[in-house]
Protein backbone atom coordinates (compact mmCIF):
# COMPACT_ATOMS: atom_id res chain seq x y z
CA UNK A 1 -21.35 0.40 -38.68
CA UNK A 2 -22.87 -0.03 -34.94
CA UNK A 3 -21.55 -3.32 -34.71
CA UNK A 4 -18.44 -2.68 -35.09
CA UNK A 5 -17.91 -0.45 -31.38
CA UNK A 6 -20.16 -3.15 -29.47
CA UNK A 7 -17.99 -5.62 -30.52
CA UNK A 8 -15.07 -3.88 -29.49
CA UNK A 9 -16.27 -3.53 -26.30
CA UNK A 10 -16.83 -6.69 -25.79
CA UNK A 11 -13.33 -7.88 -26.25
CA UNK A 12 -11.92 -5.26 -23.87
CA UNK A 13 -14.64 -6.21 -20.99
CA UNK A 14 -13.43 -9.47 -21.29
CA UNK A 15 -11.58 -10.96 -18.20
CA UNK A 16 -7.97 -10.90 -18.19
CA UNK A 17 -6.97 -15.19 -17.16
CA UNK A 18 -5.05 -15.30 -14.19
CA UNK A 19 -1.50 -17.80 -13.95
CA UNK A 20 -0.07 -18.26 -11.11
CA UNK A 21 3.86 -17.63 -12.45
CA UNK A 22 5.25 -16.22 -9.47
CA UNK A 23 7.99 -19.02 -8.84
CA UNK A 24 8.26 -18.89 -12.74
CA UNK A 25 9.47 -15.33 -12.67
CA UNK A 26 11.65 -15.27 -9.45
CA UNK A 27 13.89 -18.20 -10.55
CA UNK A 28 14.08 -17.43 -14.13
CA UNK A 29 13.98 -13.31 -14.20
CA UNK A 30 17.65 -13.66 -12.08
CA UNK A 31 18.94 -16.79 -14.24
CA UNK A 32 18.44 -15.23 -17.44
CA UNK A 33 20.04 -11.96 -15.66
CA UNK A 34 23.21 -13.38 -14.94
CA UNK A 35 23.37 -16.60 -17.90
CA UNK A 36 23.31 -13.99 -20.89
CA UNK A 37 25.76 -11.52 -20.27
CA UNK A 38 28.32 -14.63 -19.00
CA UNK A 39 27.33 -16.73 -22.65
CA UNK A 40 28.23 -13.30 -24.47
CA UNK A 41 30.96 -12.74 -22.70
CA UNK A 42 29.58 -8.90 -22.00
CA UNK A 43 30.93 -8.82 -18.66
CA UNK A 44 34.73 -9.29 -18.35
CA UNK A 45 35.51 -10.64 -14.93
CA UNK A 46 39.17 -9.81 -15.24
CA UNK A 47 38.22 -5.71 -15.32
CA UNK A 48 35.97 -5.87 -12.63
CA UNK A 49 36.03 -5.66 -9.04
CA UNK A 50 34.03 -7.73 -7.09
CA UNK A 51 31.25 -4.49 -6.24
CA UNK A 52 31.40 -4.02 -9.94
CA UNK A 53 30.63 -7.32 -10.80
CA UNK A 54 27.66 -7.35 -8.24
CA UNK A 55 26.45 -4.20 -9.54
CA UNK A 56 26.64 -5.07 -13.57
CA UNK A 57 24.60 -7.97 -12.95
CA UNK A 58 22.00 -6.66 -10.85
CA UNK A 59 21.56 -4.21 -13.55
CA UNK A 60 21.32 -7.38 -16.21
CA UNK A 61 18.73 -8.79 -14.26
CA UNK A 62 16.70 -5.47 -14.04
CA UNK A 63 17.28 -5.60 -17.51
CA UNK A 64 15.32 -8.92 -17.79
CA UNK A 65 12.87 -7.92 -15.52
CA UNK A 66 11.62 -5.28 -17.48
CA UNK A 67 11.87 -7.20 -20.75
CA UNK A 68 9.93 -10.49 -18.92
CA UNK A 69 7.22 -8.29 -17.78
CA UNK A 70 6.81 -6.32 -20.26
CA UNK A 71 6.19 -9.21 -22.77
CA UNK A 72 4.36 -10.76 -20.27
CA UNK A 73 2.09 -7.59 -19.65
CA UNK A 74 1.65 -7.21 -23.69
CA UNK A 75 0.92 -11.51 -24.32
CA UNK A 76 -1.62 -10.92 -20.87
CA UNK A 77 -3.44 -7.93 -22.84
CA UNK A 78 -3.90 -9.51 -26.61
CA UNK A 79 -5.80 -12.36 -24.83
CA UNK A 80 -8.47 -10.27 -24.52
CA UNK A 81 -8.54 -9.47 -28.36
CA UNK A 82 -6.90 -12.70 -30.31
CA UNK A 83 -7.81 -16.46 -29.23
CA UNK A 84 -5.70 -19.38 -30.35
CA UNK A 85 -8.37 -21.54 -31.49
CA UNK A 86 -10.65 -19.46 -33.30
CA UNK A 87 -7.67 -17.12 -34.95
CA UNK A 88 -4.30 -18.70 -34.77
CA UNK A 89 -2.96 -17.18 -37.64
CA UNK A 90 -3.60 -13.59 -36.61
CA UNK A 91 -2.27 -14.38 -33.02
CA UNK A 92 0.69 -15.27 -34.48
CA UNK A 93 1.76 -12.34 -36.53
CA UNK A 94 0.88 -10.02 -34.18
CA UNK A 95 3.19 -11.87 -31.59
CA UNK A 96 5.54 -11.86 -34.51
CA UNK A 97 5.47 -8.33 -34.48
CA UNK A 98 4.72 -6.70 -30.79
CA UNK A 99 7.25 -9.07 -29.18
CA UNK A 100 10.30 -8.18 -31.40
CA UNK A 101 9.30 -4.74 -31.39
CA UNK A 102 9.10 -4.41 -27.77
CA UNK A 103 12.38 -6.58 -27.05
CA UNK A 104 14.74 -5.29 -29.34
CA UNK A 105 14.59 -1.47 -29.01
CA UNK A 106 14.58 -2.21 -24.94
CA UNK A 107 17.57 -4.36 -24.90
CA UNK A 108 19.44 -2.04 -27.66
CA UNK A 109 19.02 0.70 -25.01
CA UNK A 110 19.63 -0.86 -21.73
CA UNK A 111 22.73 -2.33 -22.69
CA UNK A 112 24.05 0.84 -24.15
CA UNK A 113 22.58 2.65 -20.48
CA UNK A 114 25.10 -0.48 -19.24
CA UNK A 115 28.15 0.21 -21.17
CA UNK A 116 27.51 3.85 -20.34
CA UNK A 117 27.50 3.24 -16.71
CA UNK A 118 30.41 0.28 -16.53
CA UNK A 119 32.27 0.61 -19.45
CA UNK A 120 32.89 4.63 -19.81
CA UNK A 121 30.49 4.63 -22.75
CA UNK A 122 32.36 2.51 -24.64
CA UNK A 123 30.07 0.21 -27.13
CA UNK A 124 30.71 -3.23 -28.01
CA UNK A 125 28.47 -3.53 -30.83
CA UNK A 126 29.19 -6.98 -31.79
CA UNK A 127 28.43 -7.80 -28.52
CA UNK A 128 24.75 -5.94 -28.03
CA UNK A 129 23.99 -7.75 -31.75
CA UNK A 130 24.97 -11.35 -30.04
CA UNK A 131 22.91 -10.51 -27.20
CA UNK A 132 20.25 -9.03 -27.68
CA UNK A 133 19.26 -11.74 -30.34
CA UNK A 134 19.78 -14.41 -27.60
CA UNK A 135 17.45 -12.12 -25.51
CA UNK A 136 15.12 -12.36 -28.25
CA UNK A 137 15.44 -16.30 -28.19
CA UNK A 138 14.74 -16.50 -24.75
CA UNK A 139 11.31 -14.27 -25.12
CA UNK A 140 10.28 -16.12 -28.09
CA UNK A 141 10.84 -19.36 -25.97
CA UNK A 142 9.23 -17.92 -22.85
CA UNK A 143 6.60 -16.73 -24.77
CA UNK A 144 5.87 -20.41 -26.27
CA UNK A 145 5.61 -21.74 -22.71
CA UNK A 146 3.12 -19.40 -21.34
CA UNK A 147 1.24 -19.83 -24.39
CA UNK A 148 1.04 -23.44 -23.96
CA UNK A 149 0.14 -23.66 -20.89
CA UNK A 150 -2.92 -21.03 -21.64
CA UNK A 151 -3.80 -23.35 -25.01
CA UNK A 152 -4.09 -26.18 -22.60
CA UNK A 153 -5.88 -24.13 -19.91
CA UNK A 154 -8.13 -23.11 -22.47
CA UNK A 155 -8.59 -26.40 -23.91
CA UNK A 156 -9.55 -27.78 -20.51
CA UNK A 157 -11.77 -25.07 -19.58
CA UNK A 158 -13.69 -25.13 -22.96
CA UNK A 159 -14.16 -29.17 -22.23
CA UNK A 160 -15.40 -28.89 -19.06
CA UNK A 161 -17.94 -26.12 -20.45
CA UNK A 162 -18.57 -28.08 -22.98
CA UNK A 163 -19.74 -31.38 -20.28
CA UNK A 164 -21.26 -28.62 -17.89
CA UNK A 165 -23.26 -27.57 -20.54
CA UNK A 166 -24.39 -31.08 -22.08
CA UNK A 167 -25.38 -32.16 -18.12
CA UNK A 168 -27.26 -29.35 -17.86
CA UNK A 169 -29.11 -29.93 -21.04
CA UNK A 170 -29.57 -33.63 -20.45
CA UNK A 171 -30.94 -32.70 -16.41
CA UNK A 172 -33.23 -30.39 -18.15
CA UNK A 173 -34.78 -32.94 -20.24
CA UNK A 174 -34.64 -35.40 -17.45
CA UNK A 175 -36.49 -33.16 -15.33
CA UNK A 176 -39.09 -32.64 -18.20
CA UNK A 177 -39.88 -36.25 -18.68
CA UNK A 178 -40.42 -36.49 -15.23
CA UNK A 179 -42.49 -33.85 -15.03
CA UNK A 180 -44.85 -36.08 -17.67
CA UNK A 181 -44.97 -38.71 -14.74
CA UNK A 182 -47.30 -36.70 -12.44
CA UNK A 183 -50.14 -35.86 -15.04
CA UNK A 184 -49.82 -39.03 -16.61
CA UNK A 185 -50.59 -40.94 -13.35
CA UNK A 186 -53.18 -38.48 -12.50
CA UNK A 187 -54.96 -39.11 -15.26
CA UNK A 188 -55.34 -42.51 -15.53
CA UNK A 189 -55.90 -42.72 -11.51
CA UNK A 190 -58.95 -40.40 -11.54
CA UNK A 191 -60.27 -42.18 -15.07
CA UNK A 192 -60.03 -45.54 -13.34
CA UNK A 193 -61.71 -43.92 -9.57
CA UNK A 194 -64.49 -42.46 -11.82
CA UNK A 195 -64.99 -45.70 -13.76
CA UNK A 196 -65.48 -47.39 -9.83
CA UNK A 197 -67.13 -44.67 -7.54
CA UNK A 198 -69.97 -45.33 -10.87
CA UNK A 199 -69.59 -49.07 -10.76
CA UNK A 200 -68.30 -50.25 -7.86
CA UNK A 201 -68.40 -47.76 -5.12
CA UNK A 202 -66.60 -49.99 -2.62
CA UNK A 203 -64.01 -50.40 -4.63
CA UNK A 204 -63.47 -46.99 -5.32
CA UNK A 205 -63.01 -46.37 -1.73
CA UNK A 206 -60.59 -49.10 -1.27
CA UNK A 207 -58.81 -47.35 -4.66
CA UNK A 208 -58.83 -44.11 -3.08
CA UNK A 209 -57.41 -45.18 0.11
CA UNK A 210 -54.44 -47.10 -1.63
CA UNK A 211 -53.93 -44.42 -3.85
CA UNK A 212 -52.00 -41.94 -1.39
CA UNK A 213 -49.69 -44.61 -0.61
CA UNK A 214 -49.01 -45.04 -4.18
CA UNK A 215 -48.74 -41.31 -5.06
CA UNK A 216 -46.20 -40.56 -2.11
CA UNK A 217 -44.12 -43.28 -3.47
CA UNK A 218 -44.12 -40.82 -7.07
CA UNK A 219 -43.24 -37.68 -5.35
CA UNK A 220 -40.72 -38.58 -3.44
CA UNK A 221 -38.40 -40.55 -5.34
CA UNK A 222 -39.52 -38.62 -8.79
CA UNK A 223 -36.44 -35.94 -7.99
CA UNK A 224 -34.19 -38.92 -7.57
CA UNK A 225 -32.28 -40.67 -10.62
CA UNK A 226 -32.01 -44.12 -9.44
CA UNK A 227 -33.83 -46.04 -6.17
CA UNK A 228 -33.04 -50.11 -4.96
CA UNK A 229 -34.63 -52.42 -6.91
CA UNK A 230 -36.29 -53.83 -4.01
CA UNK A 231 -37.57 -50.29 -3.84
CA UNK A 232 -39.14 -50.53 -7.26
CA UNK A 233 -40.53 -53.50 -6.92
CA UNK A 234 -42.31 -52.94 -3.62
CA UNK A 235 -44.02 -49.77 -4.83
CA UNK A 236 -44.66 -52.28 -7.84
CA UNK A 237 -46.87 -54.62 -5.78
CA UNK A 238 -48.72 -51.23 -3.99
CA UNK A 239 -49.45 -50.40 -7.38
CA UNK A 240 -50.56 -53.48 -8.94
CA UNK A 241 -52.85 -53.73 -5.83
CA UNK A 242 -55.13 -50.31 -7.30
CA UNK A 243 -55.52 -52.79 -10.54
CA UNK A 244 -56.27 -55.51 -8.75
CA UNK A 245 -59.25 -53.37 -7.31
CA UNK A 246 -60.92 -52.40 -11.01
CA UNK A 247 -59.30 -55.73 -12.85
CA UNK A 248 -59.42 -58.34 -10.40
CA UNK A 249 -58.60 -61.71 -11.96
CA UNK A 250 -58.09 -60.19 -15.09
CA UNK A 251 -54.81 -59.17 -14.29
CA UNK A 252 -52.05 -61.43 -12.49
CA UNK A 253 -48.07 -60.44 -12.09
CA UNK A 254 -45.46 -62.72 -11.40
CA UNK A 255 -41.79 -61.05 -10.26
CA UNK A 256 -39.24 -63.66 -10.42
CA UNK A 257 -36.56 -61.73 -9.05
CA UNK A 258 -34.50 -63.03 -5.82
CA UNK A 259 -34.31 -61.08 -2.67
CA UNK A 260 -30.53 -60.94 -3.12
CA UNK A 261 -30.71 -59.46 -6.59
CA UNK A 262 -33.52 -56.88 -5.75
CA UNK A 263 -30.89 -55.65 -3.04
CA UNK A 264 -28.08 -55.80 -5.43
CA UNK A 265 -28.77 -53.79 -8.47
CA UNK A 266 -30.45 -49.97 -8.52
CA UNK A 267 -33.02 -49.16 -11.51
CA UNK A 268 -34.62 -45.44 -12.49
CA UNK A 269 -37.73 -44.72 -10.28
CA UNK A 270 -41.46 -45.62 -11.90
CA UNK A 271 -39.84 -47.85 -14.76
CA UNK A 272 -41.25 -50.83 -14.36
CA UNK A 273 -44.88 -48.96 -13.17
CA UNK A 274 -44.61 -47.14 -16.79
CA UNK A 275 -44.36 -50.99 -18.41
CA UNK A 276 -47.90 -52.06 -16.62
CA UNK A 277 -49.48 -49.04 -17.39
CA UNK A 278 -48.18 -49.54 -21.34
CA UNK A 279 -49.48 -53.12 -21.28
CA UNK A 280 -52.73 -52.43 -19.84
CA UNK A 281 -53.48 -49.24 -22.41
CA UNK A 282 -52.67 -51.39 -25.49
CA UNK A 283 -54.14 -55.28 -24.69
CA UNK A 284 -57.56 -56.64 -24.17
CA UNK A 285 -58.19 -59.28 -21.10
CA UNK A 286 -60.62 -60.51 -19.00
CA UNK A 287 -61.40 -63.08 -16.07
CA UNK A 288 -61.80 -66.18 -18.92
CA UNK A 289 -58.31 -64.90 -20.57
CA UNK A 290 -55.92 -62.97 -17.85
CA UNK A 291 -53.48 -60.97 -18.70
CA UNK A 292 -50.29 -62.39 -16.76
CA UNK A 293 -47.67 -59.96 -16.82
CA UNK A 294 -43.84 -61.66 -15.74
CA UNK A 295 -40.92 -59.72 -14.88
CA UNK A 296 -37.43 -61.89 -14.64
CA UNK A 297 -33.72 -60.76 -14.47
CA UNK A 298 -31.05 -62.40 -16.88
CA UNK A 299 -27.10 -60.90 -17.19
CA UNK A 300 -28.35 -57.89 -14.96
CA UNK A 301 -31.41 -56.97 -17.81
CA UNK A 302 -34.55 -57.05 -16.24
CA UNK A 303 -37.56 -58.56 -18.64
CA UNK A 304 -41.15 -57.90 -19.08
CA UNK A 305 -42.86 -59.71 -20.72
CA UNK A 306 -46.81 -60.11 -21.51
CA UNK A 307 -49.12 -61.74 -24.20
CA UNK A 308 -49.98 -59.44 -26.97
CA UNK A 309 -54.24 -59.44 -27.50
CA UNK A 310 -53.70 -55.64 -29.15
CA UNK A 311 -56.82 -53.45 -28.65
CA UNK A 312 -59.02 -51.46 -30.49
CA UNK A 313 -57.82 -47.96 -29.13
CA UNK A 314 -60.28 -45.10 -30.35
CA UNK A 315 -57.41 -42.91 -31.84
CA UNK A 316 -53.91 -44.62 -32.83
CA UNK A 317 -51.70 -44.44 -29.93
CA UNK A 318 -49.00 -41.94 -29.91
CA UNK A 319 -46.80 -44.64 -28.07
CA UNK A 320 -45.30 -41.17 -25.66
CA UNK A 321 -45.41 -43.57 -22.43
CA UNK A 322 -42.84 -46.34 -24.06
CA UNK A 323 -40.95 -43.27 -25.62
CA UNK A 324 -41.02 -41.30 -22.10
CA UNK A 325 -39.27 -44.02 -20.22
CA UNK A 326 -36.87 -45.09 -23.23
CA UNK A 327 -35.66 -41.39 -22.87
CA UNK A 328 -35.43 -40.97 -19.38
CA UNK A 329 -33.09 -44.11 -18.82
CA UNK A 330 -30.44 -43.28 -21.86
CA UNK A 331 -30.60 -39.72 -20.11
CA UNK A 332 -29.92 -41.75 -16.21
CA UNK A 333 -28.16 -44.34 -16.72
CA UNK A 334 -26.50 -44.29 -20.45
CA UNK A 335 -28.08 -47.10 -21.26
CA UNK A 336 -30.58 -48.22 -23.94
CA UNK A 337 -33.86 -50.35 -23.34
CA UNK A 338 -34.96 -53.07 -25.70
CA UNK A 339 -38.40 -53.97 -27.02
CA UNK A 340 -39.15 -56.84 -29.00
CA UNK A 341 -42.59 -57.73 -30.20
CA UNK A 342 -42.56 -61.32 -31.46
CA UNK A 343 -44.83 -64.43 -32.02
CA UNK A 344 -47.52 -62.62 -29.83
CA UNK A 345 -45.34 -62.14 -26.97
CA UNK A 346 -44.10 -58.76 -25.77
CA UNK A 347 -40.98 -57.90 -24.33
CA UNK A 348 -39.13 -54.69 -22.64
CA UNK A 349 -35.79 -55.38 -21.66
CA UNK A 350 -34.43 -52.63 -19.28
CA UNK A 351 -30.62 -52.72 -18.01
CA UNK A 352 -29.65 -52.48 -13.88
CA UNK A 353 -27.17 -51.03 -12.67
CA UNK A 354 -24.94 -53.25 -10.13
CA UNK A 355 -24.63 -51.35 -6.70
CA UNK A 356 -20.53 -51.31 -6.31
């Protein structure tokens, strides 16, 4: 039984939708005014004098005034209780009902308050029948329009809700993956500085003083969906520079990528970064057997590939860093990356987008 008032109140705190019908009402109000008493014949031009005449119409259009805004004033307040697309059939009945119940009794009496006041009082009630039933038409009609245009109104409005909400989801989860980019980094940048400042202390300082350069690159384009390849690929090289320092020989990149095309084409911020990091985390190398690690572009797909030697991780890997950046470019750019693991050679394929 509580329900029942809080829902109630609800509905009448709703906001009333605003239309902009002004130039609507103005030209129609006066043409309906004057068109339905000459299509009845009610007004007999012969018996009038030209004052008369003026008179008995102004009244006919005050008599569609008050019918247009009343119905108008009534279809303006059941928005607030009755919706179109979640109960048609009860919006209908009720307009069914209020709007002939409104209409007729009005018209009935102002056209018997105009035969009073232009005909002595004496009814034509023939006549009244024939027009107040075309008065009824015309509401019913009217009252189709406006509720067309507020179906498609509505319509609209719920779609662009409906996008508003689904970008605002997908940012959200954009901004959460990123979010995994920092401590991820972090992580393996302090487990690799520890591993040097213990065996190669010169090294580590070399690490640590290439490592700002590197981070800045993170933080500032992290808030950004897309950066220039060229952008990508030069933070790429500043990167692959800190491995260099713990891997040395081990580890050799070749980018065979065009200056024209890495100005060409834009690409989601620490992609390609998130690929070394994968390869290095999941394949054993050395000095004797390098790991060479090639990135090429074909049909505006950029692929990297590297020789699968799979290590022996401690715990199975929960593959979040592959998964991570798979996310985060369907979410940017719509897109889906590929990965193909076959005859021992491992490839990501991830689509560019062409600058316009």
């Amino acid at each position: 039984m509580p329900m029942k008032p809080a829902i109630f109140t609800t509905k009448l705190l709703r906001p009333k939708e605003k239309i902009n019908d002004v130039g609507f009402r103005v030209i129609l109000i006066p043409f309906f005014g004057i068109a339905i008493p000459i299509i009845t014949k009610m007004i007999n031009y012969g018996r009038f004098t030209g004052w008369q005449l003026k008179f008995s119409f102004l009244y006919t259009i005050l008599i569609a005034f008050l019918i247009w805004e009343g119905n108008r004033f009534l279809l303006f307040t059941l928005r607030a209780y009755f919706n179109w697309l979640n109960e048609p059939v009860k919006k209908i009945l009720v307009l069914i009902f209020i709007i002939p119940f409104y209409t007729v009794p009005l018209s009935i009496l102002m056209l018997a308050g105009w035969y009073k006041l232009f005909m002595k009082g004496v009814l034509n009630r023939n006549v009244i029948f024939d027009t107040t039933l075309l008065i009824l038409i015309c509401v019913l009609f009217i009252v189709h329009v406006y509720e067309t245009v507020f179906l498609v109104r509505q319509t609209a409005s719920d779609q662009v809700k409906k996008e508003q909400l689904e970008r605002s989801k997908a940012q959200a989860e954009l901004e959460a993956l990123k979010n995994q980019i920092d401590p991820h980094f972090i992580f393996n940048s302090l487990n690799t500085l520890s591993h040097l400042i213990e065996e190669h202390p010169v090294k580590a300082k070399q690490f640590n003083d290439s490592l700002a350069d590197v981070y800045r690159y993170i933080l500032f384009n992290k808030g950004r969906e897309l950066v220039m390849l060229r952008e990508e690929v030069m933070f790429l090289y500043d990167y692959f520079s800190l491995l260099k320092i713990r891997f040395d020989a081990a580890l050799q990149l070749d980018v065979l990528i065009t200056s024209e095309l890495m100005s060409a084409y834009l690409i989601p911020p620490i992609s390609l970064q998130a690929l070394i990091e994968n390869a290095i985390k999941h394949n054993e190398f050395s000095g004797e057997a390098p790991m060479i690690i090639s990135i090429e572009m074909r049909d505006s797909i950029l692929y990297i590939r590297n020789r699968v030697e799979k290590k022996t991780l401690r715990k199975a890997s929960s593959k979040t860093g592959l998964q991570n950046l798979a996310e985060r470019y369907k979410l940017t750019t719509g897109k889906e990356i590929t990965v193909e693991d076959h005859n021992n050679i491992f490839t990501v394929g991830l689509p560019v987008l062409k600058i316009i």
